[in-house]
PDB file of N, CA and C in Angstrom:
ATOM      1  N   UNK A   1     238.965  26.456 155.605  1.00  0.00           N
ATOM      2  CA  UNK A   1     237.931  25.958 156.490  1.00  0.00           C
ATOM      3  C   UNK A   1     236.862  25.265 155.650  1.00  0.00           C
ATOM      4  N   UNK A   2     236.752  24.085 156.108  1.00  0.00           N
ATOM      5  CA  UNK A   2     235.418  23.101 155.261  1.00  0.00           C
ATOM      6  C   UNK A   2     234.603  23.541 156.547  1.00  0.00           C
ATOM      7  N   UNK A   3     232.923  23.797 155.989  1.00  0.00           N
ATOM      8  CA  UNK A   3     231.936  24.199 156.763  1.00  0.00           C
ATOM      9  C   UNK A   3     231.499  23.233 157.463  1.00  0.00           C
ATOM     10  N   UNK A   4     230.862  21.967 156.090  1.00  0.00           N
ATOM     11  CA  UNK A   4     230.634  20.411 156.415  1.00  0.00           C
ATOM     12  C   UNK A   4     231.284  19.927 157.767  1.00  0.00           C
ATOM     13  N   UNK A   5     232.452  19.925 157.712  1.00  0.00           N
ATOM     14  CA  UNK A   5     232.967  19.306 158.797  1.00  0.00           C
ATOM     15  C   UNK A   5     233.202  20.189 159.591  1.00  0.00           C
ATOM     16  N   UNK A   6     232.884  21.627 160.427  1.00  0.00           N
ATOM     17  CA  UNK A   6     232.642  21.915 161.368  1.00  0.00           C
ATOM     18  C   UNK A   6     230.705  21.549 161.515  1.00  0.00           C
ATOM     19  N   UNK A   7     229.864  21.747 160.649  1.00  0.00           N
ATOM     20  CA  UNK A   7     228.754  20.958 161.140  1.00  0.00           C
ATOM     21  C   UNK A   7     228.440  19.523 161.494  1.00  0.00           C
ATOM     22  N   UNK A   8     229.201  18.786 161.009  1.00  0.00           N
ATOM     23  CA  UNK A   8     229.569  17.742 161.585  1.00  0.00           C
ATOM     24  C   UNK A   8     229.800  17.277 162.662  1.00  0.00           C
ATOM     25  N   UNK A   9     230.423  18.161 163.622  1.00  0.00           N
ATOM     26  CA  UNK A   9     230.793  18.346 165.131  1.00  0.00           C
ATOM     27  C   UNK A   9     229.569  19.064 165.808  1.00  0.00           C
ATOM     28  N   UNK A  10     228.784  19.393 164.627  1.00  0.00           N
ATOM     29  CA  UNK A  10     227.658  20.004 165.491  1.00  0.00           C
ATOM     30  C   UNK A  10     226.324  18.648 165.999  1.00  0.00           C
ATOM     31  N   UNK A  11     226.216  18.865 167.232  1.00  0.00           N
ATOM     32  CA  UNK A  11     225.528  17.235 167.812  1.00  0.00           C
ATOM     33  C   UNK A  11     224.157  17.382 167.959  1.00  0.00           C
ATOM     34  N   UNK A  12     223.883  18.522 168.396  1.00  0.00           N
ATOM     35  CA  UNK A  12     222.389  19.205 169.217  1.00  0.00           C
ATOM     36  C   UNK A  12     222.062  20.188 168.115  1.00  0.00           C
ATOM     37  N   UNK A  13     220.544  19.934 168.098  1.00  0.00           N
ATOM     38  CA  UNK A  13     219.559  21.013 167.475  1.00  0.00           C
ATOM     39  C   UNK A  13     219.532  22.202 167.528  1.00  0.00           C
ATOM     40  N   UNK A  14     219.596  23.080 167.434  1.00  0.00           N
ATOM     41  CA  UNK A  14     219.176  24.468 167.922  1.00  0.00           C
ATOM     42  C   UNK A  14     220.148  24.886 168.732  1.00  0.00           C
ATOM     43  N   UNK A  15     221.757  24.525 168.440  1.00  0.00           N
ATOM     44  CA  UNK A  15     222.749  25.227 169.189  1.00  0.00           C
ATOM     45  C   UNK A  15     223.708  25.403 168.252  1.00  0.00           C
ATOM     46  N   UNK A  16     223.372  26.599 168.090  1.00  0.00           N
ATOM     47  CA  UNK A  16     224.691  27.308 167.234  1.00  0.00           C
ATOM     48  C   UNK A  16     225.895  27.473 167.851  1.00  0.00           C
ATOM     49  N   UNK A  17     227.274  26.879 167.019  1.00  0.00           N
ATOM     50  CA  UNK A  17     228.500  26.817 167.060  1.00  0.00           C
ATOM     51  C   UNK A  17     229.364  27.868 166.292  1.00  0.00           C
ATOM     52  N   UNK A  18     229.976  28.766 167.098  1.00  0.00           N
ATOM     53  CA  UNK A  18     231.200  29.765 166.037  1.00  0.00           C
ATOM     54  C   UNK A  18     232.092  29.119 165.273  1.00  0.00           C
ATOM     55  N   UNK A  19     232.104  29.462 164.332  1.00  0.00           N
ATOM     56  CA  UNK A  19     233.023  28.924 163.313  1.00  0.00           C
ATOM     57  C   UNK A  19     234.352  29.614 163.056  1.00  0.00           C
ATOM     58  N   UNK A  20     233.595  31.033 162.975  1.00  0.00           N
ATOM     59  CA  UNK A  20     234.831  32.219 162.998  1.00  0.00           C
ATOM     60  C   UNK A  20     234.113  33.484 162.923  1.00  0.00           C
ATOM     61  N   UNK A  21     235.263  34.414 163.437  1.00  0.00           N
ATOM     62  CA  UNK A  21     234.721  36.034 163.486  1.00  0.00           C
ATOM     63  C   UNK A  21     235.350  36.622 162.479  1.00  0.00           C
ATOM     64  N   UNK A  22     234.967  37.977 162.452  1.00  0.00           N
ATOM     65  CA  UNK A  22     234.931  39.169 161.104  1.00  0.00           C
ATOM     66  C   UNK A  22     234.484  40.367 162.146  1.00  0.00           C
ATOM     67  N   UNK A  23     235.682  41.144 162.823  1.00  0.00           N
ATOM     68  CA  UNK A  23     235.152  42.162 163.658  1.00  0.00           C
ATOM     69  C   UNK A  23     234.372  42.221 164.661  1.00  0.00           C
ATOM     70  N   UNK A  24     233.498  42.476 165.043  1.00  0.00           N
ATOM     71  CA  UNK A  24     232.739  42.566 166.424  1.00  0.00           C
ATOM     72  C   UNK A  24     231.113  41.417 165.910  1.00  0.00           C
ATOM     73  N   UNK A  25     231.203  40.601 164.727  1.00  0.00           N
ATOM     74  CA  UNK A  25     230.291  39.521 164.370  1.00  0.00           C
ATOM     75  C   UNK A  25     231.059  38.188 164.463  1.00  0.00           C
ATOM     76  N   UNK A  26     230.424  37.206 164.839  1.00  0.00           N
ATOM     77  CA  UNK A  26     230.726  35.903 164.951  1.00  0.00           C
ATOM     78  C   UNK A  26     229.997  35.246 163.626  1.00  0.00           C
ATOM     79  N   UNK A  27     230.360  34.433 162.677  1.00  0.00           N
ATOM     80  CA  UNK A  27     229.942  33.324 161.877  1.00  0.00           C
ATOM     81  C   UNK A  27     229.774  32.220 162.341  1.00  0.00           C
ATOM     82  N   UNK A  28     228.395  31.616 162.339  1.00  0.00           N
ATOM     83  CA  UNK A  28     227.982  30.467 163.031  1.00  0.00           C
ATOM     84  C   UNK A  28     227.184  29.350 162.149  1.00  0.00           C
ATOM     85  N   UNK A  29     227.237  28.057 162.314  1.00  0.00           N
ATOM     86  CA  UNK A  29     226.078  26.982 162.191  1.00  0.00           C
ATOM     87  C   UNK A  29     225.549  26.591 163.317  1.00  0.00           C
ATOM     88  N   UNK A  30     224.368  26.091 162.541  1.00  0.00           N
ATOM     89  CA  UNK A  30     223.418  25.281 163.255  1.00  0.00           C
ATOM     90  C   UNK A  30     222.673  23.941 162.876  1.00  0.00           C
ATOM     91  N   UNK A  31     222.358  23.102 163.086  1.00  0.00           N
ATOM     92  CA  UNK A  31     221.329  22.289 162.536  1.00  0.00           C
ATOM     93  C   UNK A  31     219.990  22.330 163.401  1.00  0.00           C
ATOM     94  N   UNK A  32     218.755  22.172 162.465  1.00  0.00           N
ATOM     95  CA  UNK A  32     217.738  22.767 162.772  1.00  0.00           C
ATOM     96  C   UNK A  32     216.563  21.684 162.365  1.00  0.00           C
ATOM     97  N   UNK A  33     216.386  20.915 163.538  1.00  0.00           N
ATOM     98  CA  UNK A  33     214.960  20.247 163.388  1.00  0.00           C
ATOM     99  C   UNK A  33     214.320  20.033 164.470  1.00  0.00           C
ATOM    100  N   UNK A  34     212.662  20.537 164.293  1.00  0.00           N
ATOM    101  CA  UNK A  34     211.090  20.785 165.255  1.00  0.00           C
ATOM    102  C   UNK A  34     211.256  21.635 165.411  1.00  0.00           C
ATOM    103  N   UNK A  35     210.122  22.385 166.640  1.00  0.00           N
ATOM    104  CA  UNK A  35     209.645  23.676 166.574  1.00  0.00           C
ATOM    105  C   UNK A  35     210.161  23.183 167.899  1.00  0.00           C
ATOM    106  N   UNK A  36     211.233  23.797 167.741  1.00  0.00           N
ATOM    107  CA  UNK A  36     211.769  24.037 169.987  1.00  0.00           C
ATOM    108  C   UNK A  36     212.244  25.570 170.009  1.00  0.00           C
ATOM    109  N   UNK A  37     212.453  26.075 169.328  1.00  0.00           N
ATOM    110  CA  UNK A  37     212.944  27.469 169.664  1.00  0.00           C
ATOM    111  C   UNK A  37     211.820  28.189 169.693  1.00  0.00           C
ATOM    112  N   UNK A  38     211.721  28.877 170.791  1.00  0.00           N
ATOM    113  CA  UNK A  38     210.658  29.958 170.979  1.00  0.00           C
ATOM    114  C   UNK A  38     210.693  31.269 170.367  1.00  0.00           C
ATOM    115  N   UNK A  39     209.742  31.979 170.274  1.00  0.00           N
ATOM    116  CA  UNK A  39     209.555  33.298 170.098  1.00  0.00           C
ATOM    117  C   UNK A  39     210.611  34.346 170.775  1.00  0.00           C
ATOM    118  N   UNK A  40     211.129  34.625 169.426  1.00  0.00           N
ATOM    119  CA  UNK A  40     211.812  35.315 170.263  1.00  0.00           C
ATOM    120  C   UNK A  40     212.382  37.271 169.593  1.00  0.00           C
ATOM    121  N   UNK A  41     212.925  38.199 169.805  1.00  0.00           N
ATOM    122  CA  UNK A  41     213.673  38.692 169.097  1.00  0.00           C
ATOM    123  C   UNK A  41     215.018  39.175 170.073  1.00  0.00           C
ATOM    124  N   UNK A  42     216.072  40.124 169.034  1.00  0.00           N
ATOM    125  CA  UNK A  42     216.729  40.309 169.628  1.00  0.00           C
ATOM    126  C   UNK A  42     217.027  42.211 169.453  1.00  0.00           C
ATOM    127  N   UNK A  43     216.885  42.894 170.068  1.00  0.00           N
ATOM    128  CA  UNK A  43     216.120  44.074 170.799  1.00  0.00           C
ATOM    129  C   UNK A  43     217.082  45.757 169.695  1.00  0.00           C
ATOM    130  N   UNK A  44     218.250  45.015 170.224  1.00  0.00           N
ATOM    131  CA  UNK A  44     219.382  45.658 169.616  1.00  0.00           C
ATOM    132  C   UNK A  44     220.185  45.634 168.135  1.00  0.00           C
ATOM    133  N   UNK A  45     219.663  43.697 167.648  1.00  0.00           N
ATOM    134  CA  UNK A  45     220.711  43.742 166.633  1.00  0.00           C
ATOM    135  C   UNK A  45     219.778  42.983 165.590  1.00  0.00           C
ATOM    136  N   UNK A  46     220.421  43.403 164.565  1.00  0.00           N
ATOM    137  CA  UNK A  46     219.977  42.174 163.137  1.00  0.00           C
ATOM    138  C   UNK A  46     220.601  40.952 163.175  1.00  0.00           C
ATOM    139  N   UNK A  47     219.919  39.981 162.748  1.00  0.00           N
ATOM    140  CA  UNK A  47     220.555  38.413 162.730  1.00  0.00           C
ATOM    141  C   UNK A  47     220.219  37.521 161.057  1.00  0.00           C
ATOM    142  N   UNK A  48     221.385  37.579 160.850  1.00  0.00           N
ATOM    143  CA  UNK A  48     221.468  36.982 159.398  1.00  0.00           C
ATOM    144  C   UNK A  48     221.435  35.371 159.031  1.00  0.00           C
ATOM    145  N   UNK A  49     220.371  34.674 158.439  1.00  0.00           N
ATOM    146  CA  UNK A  49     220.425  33.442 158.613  1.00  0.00           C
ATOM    147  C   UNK A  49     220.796  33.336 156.732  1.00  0.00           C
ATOM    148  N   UNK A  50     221.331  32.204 156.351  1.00  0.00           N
ATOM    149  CA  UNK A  50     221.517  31.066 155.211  1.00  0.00           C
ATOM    150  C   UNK A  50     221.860  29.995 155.366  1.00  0.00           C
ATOM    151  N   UNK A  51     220.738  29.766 154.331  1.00  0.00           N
ATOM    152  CA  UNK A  51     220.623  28.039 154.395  1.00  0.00           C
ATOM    153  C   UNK A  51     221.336  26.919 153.658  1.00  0.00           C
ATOM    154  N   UNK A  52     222.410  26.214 153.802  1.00  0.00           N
ATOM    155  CA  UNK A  52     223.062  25.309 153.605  1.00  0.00           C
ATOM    156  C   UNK A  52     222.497  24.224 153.001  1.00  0.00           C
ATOM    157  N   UNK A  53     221.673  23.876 153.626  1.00  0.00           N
ATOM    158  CA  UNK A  53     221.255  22.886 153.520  1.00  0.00           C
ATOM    159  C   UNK A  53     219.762  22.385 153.935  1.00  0.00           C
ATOM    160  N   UNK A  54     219.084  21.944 153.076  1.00  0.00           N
ATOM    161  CA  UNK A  54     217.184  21.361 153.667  1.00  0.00           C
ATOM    162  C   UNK A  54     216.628  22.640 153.515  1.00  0.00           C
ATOM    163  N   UNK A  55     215.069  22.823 154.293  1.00  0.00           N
ATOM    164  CA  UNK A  55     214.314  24.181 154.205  1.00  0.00           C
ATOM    165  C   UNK A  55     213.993  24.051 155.625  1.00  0.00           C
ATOM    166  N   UNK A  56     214.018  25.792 155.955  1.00  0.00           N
ATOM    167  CA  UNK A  56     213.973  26.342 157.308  1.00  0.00           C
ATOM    168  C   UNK A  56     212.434  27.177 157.149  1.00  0.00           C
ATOM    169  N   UNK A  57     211.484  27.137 158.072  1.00  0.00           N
ATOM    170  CA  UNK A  57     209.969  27.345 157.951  1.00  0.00           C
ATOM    171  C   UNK A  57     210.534  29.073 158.548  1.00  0.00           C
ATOM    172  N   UNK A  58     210.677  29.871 158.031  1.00  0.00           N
ATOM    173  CA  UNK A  58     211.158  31.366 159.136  1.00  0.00           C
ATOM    174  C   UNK A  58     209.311  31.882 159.499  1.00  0.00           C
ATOM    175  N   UNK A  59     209.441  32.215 160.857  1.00  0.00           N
ATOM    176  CA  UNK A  59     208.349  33.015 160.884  1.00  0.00           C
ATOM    177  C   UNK A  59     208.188  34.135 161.355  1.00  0.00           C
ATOM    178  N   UNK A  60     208.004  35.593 161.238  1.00  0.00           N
ATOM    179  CA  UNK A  60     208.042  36.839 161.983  1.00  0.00           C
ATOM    180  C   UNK A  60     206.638  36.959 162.111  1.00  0.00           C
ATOM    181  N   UNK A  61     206.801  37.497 163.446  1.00  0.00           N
ATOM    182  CA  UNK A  61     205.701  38.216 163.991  1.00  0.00           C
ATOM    183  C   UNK A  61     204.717  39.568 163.132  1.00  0.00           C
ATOM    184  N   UNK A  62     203.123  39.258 162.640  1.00  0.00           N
ATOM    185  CA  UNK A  62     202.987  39.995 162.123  1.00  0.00           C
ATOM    186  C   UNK A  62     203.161  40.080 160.151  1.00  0.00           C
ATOM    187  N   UNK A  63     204.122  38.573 160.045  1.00  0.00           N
ATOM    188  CA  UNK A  63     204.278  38.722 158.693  1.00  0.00           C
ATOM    189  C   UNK A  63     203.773  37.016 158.065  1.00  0.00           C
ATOM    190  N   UNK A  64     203.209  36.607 157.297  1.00  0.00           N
ATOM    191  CA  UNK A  64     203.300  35.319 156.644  1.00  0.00           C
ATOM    192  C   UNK A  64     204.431  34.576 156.937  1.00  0.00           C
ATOM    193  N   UNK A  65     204.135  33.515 157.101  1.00  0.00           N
ATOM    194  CA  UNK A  65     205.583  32.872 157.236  1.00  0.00           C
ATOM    195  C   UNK A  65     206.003  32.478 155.542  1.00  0.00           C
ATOM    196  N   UNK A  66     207.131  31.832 155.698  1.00  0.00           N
ATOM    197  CA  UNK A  66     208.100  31.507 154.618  1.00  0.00           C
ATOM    198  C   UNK A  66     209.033  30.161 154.841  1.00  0.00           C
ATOM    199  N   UNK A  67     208.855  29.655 153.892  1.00  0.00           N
ATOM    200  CA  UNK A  67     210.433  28.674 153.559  1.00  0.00           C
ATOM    201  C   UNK A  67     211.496  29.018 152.689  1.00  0.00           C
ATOM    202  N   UNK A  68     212.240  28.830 153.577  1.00  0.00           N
ATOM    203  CA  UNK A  68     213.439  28.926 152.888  1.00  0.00           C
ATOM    204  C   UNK A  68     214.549  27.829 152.671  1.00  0.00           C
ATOM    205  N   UNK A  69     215.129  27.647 151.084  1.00  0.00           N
ATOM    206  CA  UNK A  69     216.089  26.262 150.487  1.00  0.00           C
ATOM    207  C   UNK A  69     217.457  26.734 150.856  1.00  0.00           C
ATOM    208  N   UNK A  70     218.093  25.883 150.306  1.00  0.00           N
ATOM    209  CA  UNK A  70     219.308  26.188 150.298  1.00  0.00           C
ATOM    210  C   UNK A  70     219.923  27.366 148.792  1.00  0.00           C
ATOM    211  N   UNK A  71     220.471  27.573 149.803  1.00  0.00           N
ATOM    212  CA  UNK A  71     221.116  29.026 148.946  1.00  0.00           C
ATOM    213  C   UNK A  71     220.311  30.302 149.331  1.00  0.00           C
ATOM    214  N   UNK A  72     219.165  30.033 150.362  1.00  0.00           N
ATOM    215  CA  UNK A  72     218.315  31.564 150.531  1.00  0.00           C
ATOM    216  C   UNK A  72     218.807  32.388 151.571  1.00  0.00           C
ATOM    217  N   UNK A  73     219.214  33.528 151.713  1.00  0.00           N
ATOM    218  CA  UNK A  73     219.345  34.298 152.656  1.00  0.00           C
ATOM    219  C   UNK A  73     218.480  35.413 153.168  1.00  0.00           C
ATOM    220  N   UNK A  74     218.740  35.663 154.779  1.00  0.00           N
ATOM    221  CA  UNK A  74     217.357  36.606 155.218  1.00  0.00           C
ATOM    222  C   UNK A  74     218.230  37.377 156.443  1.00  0.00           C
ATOM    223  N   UNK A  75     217.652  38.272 156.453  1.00  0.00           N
ATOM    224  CA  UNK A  75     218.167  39.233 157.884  1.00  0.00           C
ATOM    225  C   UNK A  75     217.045  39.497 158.319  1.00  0.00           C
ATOM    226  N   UNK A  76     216.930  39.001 159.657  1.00  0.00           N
ATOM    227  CA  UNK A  76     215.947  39.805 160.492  1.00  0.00           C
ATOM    228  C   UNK A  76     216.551  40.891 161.110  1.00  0.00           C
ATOM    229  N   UNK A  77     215.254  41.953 160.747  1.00  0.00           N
ATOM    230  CA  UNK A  77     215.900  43.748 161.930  1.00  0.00           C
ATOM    231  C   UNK A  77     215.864  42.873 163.381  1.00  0.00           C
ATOM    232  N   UNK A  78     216.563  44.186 163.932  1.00  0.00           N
ATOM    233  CA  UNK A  78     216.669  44.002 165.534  1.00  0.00           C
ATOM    234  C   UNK A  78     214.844  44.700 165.893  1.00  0.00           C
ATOM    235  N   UNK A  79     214.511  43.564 167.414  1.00  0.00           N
ATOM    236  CA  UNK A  79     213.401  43.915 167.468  1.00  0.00           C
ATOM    237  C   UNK A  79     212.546  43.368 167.137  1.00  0.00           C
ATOM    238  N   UNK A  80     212.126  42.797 166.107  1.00  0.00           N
ATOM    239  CA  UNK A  80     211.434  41.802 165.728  1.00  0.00           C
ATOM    240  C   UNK A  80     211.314  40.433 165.868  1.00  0.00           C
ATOM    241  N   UNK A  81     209.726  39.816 166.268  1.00  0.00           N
ATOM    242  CA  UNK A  81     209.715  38.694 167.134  1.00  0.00           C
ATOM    243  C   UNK A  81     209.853  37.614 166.107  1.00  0.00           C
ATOM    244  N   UNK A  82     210.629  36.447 165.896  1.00  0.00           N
ATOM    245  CA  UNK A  82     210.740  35.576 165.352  1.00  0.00           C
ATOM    246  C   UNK A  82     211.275  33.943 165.520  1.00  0.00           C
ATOM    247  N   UNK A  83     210.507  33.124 165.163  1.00  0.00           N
ATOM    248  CA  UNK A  83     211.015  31.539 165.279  1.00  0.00           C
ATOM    249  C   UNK A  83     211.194  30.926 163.991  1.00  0.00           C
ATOM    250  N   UNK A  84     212.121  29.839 164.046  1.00  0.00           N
ATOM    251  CA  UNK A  84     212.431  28.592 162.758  1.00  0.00           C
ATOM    252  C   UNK A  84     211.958  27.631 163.540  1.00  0.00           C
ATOM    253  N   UNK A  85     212.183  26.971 162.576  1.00  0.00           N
ATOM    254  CA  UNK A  85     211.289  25.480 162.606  1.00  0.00           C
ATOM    255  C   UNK A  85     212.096  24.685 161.316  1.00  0.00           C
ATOM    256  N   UNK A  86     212.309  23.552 161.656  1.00  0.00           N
ATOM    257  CA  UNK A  86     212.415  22.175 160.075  1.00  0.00           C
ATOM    258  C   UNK A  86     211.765  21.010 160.732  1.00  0.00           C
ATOM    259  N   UNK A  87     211.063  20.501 159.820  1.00  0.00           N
ATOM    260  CA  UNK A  87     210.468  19.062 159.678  1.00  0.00           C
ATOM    261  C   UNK A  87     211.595  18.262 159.257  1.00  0.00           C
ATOM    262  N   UNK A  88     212.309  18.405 158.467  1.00  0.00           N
ATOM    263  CA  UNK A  88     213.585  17.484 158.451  1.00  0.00           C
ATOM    264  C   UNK A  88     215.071  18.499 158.467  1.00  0.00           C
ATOM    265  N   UNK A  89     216.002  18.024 158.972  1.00  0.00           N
ATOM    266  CA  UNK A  89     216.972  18.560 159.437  1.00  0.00           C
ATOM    267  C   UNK A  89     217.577  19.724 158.449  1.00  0.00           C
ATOM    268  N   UNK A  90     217.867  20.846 158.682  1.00  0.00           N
ATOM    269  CA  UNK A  90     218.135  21.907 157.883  1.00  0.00           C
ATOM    270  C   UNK A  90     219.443  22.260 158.421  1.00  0.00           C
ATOM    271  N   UNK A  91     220.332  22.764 157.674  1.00  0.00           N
ATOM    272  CA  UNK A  91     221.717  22.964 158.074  1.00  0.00           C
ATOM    273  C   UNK A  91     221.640  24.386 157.995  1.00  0.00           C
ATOM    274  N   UNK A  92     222.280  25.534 158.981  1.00  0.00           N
ATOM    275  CA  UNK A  92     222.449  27.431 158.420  1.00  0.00           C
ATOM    276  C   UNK A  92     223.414  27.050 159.286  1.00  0.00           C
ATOM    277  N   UNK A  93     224.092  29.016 158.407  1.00  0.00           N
ATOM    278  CA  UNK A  93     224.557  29.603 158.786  1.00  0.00           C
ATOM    279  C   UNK A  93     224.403  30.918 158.964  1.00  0.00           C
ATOM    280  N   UNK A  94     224.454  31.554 160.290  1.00  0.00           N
ATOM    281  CA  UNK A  94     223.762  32.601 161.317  1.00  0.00           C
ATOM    282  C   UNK A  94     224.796  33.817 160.917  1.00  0.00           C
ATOM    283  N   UNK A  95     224.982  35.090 160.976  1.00  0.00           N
ATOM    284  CA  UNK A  95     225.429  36.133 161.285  1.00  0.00           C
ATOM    285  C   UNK A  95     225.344  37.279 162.326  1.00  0.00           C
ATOM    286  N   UNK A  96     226.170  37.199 163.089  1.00  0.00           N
ATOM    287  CA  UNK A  96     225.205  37.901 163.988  1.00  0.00           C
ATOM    288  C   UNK A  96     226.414  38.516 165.067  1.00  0.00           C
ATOM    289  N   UNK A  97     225.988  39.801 165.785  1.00  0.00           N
ATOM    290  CA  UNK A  97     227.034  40.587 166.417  1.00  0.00           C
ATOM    291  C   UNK A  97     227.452  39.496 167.725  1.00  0.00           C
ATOM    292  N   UNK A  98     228.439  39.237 168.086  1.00  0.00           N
ATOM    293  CA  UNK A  98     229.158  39.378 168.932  1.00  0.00           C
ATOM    294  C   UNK A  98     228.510  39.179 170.629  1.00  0.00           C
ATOM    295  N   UNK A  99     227.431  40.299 170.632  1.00  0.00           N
ATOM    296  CA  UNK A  99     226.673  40.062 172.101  1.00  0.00           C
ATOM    297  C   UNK A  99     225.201  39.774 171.934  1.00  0.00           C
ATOM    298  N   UNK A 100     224.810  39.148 170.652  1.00  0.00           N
ATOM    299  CA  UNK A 100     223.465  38.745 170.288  1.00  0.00           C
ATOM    300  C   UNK A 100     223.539  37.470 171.075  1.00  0.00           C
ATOM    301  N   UNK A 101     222.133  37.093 172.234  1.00  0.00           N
ATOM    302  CA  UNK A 101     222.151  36.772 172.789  1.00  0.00           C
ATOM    303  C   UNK A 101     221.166  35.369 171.631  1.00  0.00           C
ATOM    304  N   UNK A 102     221.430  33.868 172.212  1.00  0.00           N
ATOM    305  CA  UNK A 102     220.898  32.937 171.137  1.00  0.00           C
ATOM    306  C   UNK A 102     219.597  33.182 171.277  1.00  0.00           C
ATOM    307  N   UNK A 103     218.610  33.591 172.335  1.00  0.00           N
ATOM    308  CA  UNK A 103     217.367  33.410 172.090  1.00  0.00           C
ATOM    309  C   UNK A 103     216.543  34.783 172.713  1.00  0.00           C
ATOM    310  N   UNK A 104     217.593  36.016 172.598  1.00  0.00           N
ATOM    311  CA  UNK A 104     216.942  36.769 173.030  1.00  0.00           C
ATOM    312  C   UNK A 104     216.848  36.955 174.325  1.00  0.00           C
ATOM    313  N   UNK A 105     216.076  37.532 175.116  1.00  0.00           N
ATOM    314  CA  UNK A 105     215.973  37.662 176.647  1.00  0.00           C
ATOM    315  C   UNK A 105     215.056  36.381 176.800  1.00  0.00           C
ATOM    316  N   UNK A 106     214.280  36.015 176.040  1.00  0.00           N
ATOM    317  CA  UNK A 106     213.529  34.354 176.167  1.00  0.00           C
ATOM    318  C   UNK A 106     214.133  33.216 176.717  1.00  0.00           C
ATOM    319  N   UNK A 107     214.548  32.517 177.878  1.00  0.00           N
ATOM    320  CA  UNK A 107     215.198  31.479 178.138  1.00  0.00           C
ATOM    321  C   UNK A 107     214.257  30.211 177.785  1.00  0.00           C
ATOM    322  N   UNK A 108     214.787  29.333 177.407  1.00  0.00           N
ATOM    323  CA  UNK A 108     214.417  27.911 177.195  1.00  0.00           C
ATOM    324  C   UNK A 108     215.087  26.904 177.210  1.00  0.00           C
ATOM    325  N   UNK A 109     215.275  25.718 177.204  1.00  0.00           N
ATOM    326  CA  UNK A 109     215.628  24.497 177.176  1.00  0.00           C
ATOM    327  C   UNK A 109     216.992  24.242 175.913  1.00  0.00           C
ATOM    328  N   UNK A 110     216.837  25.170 175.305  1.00  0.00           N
ATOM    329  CA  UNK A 110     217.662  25.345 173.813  1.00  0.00           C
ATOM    330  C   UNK A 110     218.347  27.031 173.848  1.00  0.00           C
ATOM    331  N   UNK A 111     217.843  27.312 174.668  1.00  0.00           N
ATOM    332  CA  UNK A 111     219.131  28.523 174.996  1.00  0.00           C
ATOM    333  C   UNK A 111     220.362  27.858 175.319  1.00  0.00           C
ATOM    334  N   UNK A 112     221.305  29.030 174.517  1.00  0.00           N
ATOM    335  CA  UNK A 112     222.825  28.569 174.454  1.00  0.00           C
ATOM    336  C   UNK A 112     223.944  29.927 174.680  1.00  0.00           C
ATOM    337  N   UNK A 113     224.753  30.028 175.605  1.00  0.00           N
ATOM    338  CA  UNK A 113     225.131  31.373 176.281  1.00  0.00           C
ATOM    339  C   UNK A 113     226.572  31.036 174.813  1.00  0.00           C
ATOM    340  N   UNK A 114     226.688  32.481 175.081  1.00  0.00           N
ATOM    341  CA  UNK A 114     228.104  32.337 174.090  1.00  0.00           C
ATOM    342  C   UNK A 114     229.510  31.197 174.314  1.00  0.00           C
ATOM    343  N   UNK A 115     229.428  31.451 175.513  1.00  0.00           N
ATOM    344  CA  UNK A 115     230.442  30.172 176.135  1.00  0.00           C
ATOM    345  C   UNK A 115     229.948  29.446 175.407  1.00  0.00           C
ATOM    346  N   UNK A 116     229.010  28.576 175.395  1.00  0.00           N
ATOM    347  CA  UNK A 116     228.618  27.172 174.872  1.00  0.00           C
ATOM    348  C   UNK A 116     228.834  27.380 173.254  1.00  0.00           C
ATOM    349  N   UNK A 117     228.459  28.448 172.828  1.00  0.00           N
ATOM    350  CA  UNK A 117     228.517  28.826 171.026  1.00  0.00           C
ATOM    351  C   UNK A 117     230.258  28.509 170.565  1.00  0.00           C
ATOM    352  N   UNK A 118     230.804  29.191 171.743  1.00  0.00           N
ATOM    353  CA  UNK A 118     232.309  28.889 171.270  1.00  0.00           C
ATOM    354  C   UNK A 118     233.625  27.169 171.384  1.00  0.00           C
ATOM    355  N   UNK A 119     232.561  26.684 172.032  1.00  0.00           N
ATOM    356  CA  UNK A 119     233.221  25.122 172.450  1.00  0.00           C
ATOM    357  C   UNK A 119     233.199  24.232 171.184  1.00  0.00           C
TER     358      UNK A 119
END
């Protein structure tokens, strides 16, 4: 599996695509540019982001924010409120269980149901 060219097929911002699973977790990209994803967390599970490519602004609730390059990795706990952001296009890849919902119980304009993650 080349990653590149499944991000490649990736068209839209802020909609993560499965790439492949590993047990009851899905492996995903995304490409990531502006601040459209809302606040969000997810209640039940941890969500593992690395960055491919560009820098991703991470911000948690309660903590300084951060950038992160390529090659950085981060897990957010379950529960904790958090948004990304890029000023110029940032490429990740997400980790994350199976029924982690993309934006949390938060709906928005850039919510993406698993159906759509798997197309």
């Amino acid at each position: 599996m080349n990653i590149k060219d499944h991000l490649s097929k990736v068209t839209e911002y802020f909609s993560p695509k499965v790439i492949g699973e590993v047990n009851d977790v899905y492996v995903k990209v995304a490409k990531i540019k502006g601040e459209d994803i809302p606040w969000h967390n997810h209640k039940d599970e941890d969500e593992a982001f690395f960055i491919l490519e560009g820098e991703l602004l991470f911000e948690e609730e309660g903590k300084d924010s951060f950038t992160m390059t390529k090659g950085d990795f981060y897990v957010v706990k379950q529960g904790i409120n958090h948004r990304v952001s890029a000023e110029k296009e940032c490429h990740i890849m997400l980790i994350e269980n199976k029924s982690t919902a993309h934006t949390g119980e938060v709906e928005s304009h850039v919510t993406r149901s698993i159906e759509e993650q798997l197309k």
